[in-house]
C-alpha atoms as a PDB file:
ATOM      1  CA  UNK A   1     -11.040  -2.890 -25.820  1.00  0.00           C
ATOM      2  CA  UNK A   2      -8.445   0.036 -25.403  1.00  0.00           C
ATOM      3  CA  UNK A   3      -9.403   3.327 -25.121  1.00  0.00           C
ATOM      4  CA  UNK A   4      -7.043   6.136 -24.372  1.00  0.00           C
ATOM      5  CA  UNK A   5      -9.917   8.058 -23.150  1.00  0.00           C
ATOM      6  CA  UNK A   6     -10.247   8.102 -19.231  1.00  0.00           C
ATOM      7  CA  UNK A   7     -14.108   7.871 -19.317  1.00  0.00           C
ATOM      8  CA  UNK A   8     -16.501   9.569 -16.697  1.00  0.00           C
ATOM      9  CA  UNK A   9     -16.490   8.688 -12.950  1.00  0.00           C
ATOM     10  CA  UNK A  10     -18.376   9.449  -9.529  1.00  0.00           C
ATOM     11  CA  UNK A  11     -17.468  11.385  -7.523  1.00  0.00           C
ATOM     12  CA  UNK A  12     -16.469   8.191  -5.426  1.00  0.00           C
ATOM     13  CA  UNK A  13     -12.968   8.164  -7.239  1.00  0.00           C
ATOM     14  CA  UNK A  14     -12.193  10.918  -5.028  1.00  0.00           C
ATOM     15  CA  UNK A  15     -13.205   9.571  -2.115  1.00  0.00           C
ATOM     16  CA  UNK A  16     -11.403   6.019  -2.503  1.00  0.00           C
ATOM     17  CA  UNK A  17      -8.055   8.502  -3.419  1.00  0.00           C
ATOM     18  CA  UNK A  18      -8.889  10.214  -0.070  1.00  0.00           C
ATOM     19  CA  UNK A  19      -8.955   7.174   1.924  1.00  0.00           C
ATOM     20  CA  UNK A  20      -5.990   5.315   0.316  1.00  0.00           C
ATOM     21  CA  UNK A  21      -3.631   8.580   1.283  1.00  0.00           C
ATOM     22  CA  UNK A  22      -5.205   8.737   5.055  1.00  0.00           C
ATOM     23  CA  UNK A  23      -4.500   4.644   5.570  1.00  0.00           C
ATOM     24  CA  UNK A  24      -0.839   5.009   3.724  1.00  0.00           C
ATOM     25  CA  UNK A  25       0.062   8.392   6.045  1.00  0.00           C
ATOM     26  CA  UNK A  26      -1.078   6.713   9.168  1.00  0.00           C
ATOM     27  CA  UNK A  27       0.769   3.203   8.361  1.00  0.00           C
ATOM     28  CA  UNK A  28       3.769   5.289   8.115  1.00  0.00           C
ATOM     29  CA  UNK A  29       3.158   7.201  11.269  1.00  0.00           C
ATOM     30  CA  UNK A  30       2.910   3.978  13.119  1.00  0.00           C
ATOM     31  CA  UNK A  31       5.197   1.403  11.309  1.00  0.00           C
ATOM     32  CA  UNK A  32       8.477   2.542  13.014  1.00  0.00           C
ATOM     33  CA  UNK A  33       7.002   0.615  16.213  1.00  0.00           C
ATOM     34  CA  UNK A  34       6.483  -2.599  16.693  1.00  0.00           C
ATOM     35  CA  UNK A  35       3.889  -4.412  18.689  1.00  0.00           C
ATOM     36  CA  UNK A  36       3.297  -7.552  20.452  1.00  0.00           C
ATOM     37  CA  UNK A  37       0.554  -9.908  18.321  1.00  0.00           C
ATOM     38  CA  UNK A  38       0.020 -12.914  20.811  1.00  0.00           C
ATOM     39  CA  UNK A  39       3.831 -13.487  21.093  1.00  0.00           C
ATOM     40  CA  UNK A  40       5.453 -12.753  18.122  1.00  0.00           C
ATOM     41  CA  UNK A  41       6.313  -9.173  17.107  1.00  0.00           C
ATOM     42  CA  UNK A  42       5.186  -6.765  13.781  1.00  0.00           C
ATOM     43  CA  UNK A  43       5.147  -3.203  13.030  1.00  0.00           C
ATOM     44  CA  UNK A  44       1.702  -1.049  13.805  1.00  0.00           C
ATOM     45  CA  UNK A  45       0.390  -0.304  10.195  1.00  0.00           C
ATOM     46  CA  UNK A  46      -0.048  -4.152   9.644  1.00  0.00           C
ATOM     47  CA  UNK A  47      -3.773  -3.393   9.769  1.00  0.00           C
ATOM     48  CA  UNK A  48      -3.510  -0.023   7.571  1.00  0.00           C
ATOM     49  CA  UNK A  49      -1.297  -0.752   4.389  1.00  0.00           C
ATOM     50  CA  UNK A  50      -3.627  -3.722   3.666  1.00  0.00           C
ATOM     51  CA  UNK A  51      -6.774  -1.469   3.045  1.00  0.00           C
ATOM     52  CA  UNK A  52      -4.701  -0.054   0.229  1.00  0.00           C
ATOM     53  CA  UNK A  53      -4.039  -2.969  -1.622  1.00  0.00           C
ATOM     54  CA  UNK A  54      -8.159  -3.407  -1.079  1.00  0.00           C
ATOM     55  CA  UNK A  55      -8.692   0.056  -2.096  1.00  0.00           C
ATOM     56  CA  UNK A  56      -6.814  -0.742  -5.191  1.00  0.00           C
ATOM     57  CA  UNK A  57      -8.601  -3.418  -5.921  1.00  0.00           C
ATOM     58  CA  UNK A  58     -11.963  -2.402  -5.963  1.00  0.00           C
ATOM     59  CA  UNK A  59     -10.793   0.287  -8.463  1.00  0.00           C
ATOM     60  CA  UNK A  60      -9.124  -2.437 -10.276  1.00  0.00           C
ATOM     61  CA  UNK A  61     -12.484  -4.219 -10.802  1.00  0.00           C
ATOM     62  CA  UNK A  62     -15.033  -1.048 -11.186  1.00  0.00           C
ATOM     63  CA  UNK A  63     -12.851   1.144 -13.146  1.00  0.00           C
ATOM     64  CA  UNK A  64      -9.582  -0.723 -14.490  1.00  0.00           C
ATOM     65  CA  UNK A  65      -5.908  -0.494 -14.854  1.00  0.00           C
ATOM     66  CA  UNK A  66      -5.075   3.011 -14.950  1.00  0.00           C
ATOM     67  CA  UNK A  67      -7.453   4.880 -12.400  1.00  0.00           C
ATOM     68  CA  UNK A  68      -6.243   2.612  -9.750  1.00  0.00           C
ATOM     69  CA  UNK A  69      -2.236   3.045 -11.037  1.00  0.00           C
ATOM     70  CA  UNK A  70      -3.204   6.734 -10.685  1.00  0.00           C
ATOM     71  CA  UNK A  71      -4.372   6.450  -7.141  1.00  0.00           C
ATOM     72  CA  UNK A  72      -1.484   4.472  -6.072  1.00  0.00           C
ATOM     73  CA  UNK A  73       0.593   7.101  -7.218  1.00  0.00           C
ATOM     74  CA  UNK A  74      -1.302  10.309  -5.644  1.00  0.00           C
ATOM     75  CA  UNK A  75      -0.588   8.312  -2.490  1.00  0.00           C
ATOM     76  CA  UNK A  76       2.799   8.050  -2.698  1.00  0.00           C
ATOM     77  CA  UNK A  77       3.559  11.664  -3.646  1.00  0.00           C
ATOM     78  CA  UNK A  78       1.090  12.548  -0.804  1.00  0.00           C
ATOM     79  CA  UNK A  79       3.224  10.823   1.575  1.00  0.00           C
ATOM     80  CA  UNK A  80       6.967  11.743   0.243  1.00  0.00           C
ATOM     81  CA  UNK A  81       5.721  16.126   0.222  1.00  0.00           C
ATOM     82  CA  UNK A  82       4.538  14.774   4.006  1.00  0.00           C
ATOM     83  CA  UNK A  83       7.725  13.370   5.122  1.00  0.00           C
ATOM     84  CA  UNK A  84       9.299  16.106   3.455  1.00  0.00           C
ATOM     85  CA  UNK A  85       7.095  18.916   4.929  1.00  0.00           C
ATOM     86  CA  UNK A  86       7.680  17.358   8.386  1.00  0.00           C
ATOM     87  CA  UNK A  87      11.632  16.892   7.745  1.00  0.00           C
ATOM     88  CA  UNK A  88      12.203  20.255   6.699  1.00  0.00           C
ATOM     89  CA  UNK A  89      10.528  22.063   9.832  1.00  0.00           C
ATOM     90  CA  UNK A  90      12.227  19.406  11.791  1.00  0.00           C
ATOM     91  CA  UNK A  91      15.645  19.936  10.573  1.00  0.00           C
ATOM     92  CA  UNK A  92      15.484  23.636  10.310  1.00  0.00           C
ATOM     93  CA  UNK A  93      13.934  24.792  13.522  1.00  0.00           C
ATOM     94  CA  UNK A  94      15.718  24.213  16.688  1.00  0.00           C
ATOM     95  CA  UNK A  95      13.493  23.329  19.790  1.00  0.00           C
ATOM     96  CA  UNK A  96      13.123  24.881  22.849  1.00  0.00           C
ATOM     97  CA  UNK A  97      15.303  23.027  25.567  1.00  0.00           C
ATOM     98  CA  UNK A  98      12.571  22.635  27.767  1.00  0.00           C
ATOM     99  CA  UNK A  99      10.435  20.289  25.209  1.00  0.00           C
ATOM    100  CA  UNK A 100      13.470  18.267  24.372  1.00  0.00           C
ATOM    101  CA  UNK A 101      11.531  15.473  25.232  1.00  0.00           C
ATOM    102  CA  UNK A 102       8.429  16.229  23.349  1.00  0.00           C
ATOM    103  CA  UNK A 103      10.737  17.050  20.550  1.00  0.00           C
ATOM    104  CA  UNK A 104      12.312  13.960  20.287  1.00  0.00           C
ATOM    105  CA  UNK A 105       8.808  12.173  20.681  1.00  0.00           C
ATOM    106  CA  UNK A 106       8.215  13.742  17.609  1.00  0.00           C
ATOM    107  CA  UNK A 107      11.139  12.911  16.325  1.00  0.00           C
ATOM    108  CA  UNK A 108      10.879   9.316  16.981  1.00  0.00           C
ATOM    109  CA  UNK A 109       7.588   9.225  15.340  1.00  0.00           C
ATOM    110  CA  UNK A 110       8.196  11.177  12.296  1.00  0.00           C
ATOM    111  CA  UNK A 111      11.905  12.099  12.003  1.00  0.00           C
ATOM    112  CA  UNK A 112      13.371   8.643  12.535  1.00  0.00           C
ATOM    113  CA  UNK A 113      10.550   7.018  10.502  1.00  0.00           C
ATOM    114  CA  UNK A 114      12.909   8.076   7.019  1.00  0.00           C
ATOM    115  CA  UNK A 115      13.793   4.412   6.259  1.00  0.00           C
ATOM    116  CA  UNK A 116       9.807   3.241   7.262  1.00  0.00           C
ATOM    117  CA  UNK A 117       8.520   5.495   4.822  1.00  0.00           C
ATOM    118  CA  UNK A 118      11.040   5.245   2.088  1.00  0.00           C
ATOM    119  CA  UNK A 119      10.254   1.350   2.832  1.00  0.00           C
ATOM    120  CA  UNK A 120       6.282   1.692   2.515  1.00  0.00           C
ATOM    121  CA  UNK A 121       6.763   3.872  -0.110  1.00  0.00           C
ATOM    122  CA  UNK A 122       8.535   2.323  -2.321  1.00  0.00           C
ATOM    123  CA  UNK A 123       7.115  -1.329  -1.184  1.00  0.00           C
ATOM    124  CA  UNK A 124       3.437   0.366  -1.853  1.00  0.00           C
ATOM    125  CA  UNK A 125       4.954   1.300  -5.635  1.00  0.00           C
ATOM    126  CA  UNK A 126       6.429  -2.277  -6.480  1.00  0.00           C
ATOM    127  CA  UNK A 127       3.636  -4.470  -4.577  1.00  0.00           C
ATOM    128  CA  UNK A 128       0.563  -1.941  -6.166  1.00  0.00           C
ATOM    129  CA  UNK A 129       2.071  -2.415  -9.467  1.00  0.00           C
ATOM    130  CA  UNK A 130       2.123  -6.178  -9.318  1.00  0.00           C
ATOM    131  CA  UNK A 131      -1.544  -6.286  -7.596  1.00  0.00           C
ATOM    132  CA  UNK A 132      -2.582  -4.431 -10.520  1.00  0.00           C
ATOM    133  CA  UNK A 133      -1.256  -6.548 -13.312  1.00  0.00           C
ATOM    134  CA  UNK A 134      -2.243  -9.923 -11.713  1.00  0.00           C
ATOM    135  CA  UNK A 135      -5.698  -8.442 -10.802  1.00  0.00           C
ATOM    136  CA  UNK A 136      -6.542  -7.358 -14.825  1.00  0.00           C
ATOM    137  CA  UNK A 137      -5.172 -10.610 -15.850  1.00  0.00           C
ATOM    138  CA  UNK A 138      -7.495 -12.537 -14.654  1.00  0.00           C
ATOM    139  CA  UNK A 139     -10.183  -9.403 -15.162  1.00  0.00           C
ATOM    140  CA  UNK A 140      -9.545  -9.779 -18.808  1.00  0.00           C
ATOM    141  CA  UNK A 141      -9.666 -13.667 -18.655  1.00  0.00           C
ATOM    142  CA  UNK A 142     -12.352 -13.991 -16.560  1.00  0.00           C
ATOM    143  CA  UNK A 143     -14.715 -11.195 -17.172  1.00  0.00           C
ATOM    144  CA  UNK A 144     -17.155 -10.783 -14.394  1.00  0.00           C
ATOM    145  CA  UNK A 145     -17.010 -13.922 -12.253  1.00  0.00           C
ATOM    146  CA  UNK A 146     -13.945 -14.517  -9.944  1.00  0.00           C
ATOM    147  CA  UNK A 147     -13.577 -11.243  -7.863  1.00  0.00           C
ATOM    148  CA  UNK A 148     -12.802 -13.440  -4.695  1.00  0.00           C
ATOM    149  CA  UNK A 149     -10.084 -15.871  -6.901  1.00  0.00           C
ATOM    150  CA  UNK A 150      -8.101 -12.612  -8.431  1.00  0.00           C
ATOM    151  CA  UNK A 151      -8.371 -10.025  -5.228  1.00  0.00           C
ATOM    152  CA  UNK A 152      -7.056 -12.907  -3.108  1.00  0.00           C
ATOM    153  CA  UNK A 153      -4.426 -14.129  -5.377  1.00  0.00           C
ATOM    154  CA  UNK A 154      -3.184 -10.656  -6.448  1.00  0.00           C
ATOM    155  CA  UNK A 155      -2.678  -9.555  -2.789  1.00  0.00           C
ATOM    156  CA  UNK A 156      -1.000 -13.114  -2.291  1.00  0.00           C
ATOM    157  CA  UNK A 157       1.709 -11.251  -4.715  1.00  0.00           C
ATOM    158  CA  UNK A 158       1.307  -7.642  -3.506  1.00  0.00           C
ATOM    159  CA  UNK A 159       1.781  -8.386  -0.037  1.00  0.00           C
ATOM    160  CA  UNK A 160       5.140 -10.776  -0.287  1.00  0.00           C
ATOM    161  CA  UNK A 161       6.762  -7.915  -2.866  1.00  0.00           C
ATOM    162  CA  UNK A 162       5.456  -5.280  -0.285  1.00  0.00           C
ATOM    163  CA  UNK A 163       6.559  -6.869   3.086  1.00  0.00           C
ATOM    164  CA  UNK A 164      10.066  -8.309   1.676  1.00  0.00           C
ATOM    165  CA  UNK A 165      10.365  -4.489   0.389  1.00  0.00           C
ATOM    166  CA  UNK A 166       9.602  -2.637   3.159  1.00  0.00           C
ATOM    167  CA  UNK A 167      10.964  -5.390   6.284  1.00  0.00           C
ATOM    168  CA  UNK A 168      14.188  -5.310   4.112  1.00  0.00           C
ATOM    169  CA  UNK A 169      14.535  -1.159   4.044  1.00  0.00           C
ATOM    170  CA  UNK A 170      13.433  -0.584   7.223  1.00  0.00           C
ATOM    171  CA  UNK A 171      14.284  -2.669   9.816  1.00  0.00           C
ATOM    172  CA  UNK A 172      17.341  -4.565   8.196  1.00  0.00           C
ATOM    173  CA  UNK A 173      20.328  -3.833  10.349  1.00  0.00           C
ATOM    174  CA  UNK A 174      18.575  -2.211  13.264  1.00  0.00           C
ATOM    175  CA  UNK A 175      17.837  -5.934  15.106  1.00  0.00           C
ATOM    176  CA  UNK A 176      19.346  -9.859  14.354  1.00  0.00           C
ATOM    177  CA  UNK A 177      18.503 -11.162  10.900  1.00  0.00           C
ATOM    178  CA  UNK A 178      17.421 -14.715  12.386  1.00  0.00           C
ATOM    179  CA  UNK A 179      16.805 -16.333  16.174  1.00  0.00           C
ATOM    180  CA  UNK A 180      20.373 -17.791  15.360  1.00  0.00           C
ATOM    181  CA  UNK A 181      22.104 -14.612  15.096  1.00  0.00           C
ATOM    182  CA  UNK A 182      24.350 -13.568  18.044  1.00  0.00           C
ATOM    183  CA  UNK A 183      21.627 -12.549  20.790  1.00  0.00           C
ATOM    184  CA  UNK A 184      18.695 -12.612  18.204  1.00  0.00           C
ATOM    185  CA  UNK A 185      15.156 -13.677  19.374  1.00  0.00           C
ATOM    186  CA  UNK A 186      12.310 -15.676  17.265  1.00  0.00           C
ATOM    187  CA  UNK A 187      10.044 -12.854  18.559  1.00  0.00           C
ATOM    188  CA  UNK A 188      12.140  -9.711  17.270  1.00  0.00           C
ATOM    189  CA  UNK A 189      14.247 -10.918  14.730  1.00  0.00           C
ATOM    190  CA  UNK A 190      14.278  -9.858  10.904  1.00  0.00           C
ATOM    191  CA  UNK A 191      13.204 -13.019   9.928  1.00  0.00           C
ATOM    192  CA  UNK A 192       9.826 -13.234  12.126  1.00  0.00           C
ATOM    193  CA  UNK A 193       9.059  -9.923  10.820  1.00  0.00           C
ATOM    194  CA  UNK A 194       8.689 -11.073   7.349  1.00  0.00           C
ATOM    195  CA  UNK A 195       6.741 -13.681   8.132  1.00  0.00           C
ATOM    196  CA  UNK A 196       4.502 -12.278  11.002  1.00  0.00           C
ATOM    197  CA  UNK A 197       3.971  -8.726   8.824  1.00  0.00           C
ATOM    198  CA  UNK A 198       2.937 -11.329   5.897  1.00  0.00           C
ATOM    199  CA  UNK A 199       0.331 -13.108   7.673  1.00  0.00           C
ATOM    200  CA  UNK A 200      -1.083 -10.428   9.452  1.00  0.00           C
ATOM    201  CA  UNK A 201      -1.396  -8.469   6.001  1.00  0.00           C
ATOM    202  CA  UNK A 202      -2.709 -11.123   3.897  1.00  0.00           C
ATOM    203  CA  UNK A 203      -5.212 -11.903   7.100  1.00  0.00           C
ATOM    204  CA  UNK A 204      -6.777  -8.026   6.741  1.00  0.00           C
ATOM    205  CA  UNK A 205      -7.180  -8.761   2.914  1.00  0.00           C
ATOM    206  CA  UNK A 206      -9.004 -12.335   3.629  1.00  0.00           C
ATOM    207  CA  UNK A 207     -11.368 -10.792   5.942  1.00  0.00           C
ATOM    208  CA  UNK A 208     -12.118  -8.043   4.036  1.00  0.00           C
ATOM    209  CA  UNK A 209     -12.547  -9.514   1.104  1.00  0.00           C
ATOM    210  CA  UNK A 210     -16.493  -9.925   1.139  1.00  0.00           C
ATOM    211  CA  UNK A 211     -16.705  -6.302   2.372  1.00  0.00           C
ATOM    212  CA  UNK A 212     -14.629  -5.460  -1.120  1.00  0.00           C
ATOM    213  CA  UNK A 213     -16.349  -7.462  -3.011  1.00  0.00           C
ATOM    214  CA  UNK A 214     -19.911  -5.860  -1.967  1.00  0.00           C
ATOM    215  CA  UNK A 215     -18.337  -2.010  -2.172  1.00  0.00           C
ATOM    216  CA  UNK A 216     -17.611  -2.893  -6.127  1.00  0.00           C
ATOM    217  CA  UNK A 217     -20.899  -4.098  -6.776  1.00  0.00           C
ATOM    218  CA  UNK A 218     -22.408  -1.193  -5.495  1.00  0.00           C
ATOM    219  CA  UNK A 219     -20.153   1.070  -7.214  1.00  0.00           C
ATOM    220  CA  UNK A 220     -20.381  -0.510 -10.367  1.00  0.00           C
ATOM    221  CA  UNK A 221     -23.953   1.163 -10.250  1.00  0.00           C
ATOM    222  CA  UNK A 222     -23.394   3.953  -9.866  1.00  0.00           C
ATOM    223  CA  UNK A 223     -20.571   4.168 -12.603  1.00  0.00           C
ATOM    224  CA  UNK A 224     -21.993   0.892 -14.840  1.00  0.00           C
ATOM    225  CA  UNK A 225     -20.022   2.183 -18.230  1.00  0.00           C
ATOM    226  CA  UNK A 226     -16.735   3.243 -16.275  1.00  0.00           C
ATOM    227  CA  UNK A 227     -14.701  -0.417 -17.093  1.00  0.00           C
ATOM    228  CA  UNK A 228     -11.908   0.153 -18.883  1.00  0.00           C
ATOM    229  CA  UNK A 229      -9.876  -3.171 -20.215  1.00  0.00           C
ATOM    230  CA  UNK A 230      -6.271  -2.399 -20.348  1.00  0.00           C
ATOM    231  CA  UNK A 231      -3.608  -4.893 -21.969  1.00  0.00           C
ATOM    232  CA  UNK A 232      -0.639  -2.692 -21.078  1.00  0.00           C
ATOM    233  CA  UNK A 233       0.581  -2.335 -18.244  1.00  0.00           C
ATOM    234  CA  UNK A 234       3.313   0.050 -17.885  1.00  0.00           C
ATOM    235  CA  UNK A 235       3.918   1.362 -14.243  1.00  0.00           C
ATOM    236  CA  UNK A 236       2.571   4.365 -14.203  1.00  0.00           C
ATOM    237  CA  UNK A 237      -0.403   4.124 -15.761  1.00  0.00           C
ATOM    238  CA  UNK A 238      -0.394   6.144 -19.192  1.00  0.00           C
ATOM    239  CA  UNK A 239      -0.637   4.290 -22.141  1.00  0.00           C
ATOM    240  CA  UNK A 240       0.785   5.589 -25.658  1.00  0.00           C
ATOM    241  CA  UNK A 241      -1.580   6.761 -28.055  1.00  0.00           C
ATOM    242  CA  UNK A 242      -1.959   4.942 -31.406  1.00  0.00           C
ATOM    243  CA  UNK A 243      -0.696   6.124 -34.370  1.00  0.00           C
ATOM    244  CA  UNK A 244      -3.714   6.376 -37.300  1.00  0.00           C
ATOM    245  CA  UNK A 245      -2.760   6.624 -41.173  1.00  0.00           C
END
């Protein structure tokens, strides 16, 4: 049943927003670097963006379609006014020569970070959009039963749109493609990042899936008539009001 109506929510809502904007700014903060994982290598916010897509999901199943679109969204704008805020003061104000170093710490962390974060953002857009539509598919199919089936098999989706995305913006060019590339490694190539960052991510949403599954139950009494069954799914959330003769 449609209902252009957003109905009443906890307080909760809030909360989930909060966290999904403090995981999303910190995988950016940390995705620029990479890190050994046994002996392959994968940017830092492997174990950050995934609590999104989990976030997102349990909003998916307590409150539908458009509360969780919304969410997504308030993170992304969080982060591009961040990177802004942090560009701007970077770029304008010169630094002192004796914290050149400090300066360019900074730099490294936040200025250079531009294609990371225009990669995670726009990687958290397309992949959140897709883990949405997948997830109320089988939501509306399914009803009640299946949490584990359609979490698990939306972030399947989420998580190759969001890693080819964001490997592909941000790190294309700066390293070899493949091992076979002229002085490329299997531990630091372009290729090994795509498929390292992908099983590490879709490992975090595995685990946590119980954990997900147990916060929805428990919000879904606190907020028992908040459900709302969407079938359209535009990306940003709204949906057009129909016309009555």
């Amino acid at each position: 049943m449609n209902n252009n109506k957003v109905k009443n929510c906890s307080f909760i809502v809030v909360i989930l927003a909060m966290a999904s904007v403090i995981f999303s700014v910190a995988a950016n903060q940390v995705s620029g670097r990479l890190g050994f994982f046994g002996p392959f290598a994968a940017p830092l916010g492997v174990f950050y963006f995934p609590c999104i897509y989990v976030i997102s999901d349990i909003l998916s199943e307590v409150y539908g379609y458009r509360i969780s679109r919304w969410v997504s969204w308030i993170t992304s704008f969080v982060n591009i006014i961040f990177l802004g805020l942090v560009l701007g003061v970077i770029s304008i104000i010169k630094p002192v020569p004796w914290c050149e170093d400090l300066n360019q710490a900074l730099w490294d962390v936040n200025g250079t970070s531009f294609r990371v974060v225009v990669g995670s953002i726009l990687g958290a857009v397309l992949a959140g959009w897709v883990n949405d539509i997948i997830f109320q598919k089988f939501k509306h199919k399914e009803g009640e039963k299946g949490f584990a089936k359609r979490k698990l098999l939306s972030s399947l989706a989420a998580e190759a749109v969001d890693t080819i995305t964001f490997i592909t913006i941000a790190f294309l060019g700066t390293m070899p493609f493949s091992p076979l590339s002229e002085g490329g490694s299997i531990y630091t190539s372009v290729c090994s990042l795509y498929v390292v960052q992908f099983l590490l991510k879709y490992s975090v949403e595995v685990i946590t899936e119980p954990l997900a599954h147990l916060l929805a139950k428990k919000l879904k009494k606190l907020d028992p008539d908040a459900f709302e069954d969407r079938s359209n799914f535009n990306i940003f959330g709204f949906e057009k009001k129909q016309k009555t003769n």
